[in-house]
Protein backbone atom coordinates (compact mmCIF):
# COMPACT_ATOMS: atom_id res chain seq x y z
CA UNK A 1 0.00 0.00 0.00
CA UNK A 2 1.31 3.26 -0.71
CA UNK A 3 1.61 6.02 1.89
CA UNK A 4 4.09 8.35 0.07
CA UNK A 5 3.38 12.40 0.17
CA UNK A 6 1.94 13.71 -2.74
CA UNK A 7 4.93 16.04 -3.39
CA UNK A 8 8.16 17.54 -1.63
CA UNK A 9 6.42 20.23 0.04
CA UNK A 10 3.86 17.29 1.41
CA UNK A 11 6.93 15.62 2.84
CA UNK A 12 8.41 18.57 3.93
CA UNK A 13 5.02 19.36 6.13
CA UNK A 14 5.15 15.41 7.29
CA UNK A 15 8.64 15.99 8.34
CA UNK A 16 7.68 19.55 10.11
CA UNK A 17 4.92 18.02 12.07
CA UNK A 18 6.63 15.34 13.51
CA UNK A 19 10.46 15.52 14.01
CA UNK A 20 10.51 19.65 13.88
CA UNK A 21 7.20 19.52 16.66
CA UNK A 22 10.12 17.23 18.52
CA UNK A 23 12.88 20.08 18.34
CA UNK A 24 10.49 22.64 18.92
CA UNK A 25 9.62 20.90 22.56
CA UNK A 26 13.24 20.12 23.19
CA UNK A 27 13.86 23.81 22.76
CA UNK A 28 10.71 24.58 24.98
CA UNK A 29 12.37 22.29 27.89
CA UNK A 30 15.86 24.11 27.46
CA UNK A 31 14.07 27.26 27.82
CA UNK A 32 14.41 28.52 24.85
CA UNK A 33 11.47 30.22 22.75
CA UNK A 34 10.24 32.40 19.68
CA UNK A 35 13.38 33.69 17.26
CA UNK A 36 16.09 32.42 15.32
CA UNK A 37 16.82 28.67 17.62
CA UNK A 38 13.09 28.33 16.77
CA UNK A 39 13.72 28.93 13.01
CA UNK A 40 16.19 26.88 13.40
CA UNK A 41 14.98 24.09 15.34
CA UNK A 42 12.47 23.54 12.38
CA UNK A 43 15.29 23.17 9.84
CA UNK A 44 17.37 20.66 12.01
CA UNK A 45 13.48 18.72 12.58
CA UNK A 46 13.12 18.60 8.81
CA UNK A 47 16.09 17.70 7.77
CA UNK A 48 16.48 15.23 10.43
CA UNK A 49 13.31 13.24 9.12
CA UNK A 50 13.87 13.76 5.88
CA UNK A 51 17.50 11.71 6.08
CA UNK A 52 15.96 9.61 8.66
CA UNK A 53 12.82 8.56 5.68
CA UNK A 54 16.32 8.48 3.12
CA UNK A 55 17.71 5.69 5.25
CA UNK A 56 14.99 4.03 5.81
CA UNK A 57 13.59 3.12 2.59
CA UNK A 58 14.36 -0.60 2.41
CA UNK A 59 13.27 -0.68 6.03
CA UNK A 60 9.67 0.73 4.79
CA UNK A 61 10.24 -1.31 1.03
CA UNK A 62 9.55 -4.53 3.39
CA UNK A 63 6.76 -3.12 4.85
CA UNK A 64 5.41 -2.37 1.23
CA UNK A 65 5.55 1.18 2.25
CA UNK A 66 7.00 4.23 0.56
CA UNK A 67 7.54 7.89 1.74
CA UNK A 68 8.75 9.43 -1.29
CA UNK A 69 6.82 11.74 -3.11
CA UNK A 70 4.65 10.32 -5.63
CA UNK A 71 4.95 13.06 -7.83
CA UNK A 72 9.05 12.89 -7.58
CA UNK A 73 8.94 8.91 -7.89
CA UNK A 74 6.41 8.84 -10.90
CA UNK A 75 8.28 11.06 -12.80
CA UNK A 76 10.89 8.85 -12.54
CA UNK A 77 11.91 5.37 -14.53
CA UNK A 78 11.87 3.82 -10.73
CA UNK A 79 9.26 1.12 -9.91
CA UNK A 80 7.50 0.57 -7.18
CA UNK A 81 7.73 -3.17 -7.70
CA UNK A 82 11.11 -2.88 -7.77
CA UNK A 83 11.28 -0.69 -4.40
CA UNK A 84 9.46 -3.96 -2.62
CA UNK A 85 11.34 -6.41 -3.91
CA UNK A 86 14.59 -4.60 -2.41
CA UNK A 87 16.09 -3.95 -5.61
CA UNK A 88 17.84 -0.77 -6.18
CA UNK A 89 16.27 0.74 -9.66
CA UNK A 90 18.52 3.62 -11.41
CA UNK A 91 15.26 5.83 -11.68
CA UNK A 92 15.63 6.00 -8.01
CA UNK A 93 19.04 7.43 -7.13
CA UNK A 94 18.36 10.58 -8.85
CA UNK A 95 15.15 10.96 -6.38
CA UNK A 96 17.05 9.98 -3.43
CA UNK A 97 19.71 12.46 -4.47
CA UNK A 98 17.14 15.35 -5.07
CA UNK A 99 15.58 14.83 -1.77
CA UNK A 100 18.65 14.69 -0.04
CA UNK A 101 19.56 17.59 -1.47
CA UNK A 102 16.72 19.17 0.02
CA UNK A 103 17.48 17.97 3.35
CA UNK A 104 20.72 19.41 3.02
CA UNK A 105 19.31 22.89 2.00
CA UNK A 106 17.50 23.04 5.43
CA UNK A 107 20.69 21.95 7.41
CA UNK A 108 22.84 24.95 5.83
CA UNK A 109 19.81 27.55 6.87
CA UNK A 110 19.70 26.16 10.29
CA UNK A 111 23.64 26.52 10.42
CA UNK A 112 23.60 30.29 8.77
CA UNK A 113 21.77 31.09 12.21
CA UNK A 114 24.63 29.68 14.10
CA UNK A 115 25.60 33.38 15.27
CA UNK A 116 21.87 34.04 16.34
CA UNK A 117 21.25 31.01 18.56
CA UNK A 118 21.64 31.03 22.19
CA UNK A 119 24.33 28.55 23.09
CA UNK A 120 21.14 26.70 25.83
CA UNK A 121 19.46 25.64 22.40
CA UNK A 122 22.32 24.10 20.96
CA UNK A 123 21.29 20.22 22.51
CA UNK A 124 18.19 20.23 20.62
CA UNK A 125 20.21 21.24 17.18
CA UNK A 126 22.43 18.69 17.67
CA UNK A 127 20.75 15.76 16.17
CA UNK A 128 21.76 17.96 12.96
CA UNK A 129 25.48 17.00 13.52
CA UNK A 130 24.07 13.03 13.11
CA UNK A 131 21.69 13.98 9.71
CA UNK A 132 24.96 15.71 8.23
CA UNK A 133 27.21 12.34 8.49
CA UNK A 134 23.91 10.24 7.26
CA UNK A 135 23.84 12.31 3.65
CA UNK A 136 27.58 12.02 4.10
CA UNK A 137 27.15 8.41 3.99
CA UNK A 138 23.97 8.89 1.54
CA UNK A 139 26.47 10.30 -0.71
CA UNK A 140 29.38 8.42 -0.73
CA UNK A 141 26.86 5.52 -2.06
CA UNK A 142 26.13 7.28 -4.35
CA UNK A 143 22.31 7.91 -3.11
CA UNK A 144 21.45 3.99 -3.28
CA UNK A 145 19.31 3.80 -0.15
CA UNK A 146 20.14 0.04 -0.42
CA UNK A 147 23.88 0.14 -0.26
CA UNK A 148 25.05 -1.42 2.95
CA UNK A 149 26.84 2.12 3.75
CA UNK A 150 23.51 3.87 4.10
CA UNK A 151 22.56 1.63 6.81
CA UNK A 152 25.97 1.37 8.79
CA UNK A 153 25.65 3.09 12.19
CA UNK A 154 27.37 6.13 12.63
CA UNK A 155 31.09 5.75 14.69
CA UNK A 156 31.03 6.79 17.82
CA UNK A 157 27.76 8.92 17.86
CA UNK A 158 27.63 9.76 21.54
CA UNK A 159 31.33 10.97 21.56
CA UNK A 160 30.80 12.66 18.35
CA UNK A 161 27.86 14.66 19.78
CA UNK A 162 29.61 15.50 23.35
CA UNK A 163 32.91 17.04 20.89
CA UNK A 164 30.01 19.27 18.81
CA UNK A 165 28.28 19.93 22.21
CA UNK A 166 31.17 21.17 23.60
CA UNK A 167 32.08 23.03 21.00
CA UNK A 168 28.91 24.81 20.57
CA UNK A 169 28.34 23.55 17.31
CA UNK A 170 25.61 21.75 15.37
């Protein structure tokens, strides 16, 4: 059965409601509210999910479900069939790529407010630090949500996000 979004901005609002709502609360229990973190904190949500739903797609193939747009995978030579079966069609690295391009375009305006952010909001940006190595990884596969790189776990997460903590950084 297909639950995909309709189109990117349909994804984007599926990604805003869930994961950004998430960042939004973490910000809320830091004590932060309203301005740029907030801004912010919906870009690092967003792009989060949206690398999260990247990853996951052979996780949701065997569940015969799909969250990439329909518009974005019909215009494409991918098949659904295909998708299910675990197979890795051409049409679909192109998609892959153009949504994670997209999830990379909200990570670089939620780090242009760097300068803007109070340094008590940076915990709840940091799960930005963990969707940058994932299209790292995304990438380096050459967008083929089925290559085994996409689904290796990240080194050394929790040290990773105490050094970017520490630093300030997400």
């Amino acid at each position: 059965e297909l639950q995909a979004p309709e189109s990117l901005p349909a994804l984007e609002d599926y990604a805003d409601g869930t994961s950004a709502t998430l960042t939004w609360l973490a910000l809320e229990v830091l004590g932060v509210k309203g301005g740029p973190a907030m801004d912010a904190g919906r870009r690092v949500g967003v792009c989060y999910a949206m690398t999260g739903l990247l990853r996951a797609i052979p996780f949701h193939a065997r569940e015969k479900r799909v969250y990439i747009p329909r518009d974005l995978l019909s215009a494409s030579s991918a098949r659904l069939s295909d998708i299910f079966a675990l197979k890795s069609p051409e049409g679909l690295r192109p998609v892959v790529e153009q949504l994670a391009a997209q999830a990379r375009e909200h990570l670089m305006r939620a780090r242009a407010l760097r300068l803007d952010v109070p340094r008590a909001a940076i915990p709840a940006l940091l799960p930005l630090t963990l969707a940058d190595r994932h299209l790292k990884q995304l990438a380096r596969a050459g967008y083929d949500p089925f290559d085994p790189r996409v689904q290796r776990p990240l080194a050394n997460p929790a040290l990773y996000l105490g050094f970017n903590a520490a630093r300030g950084r997400y």
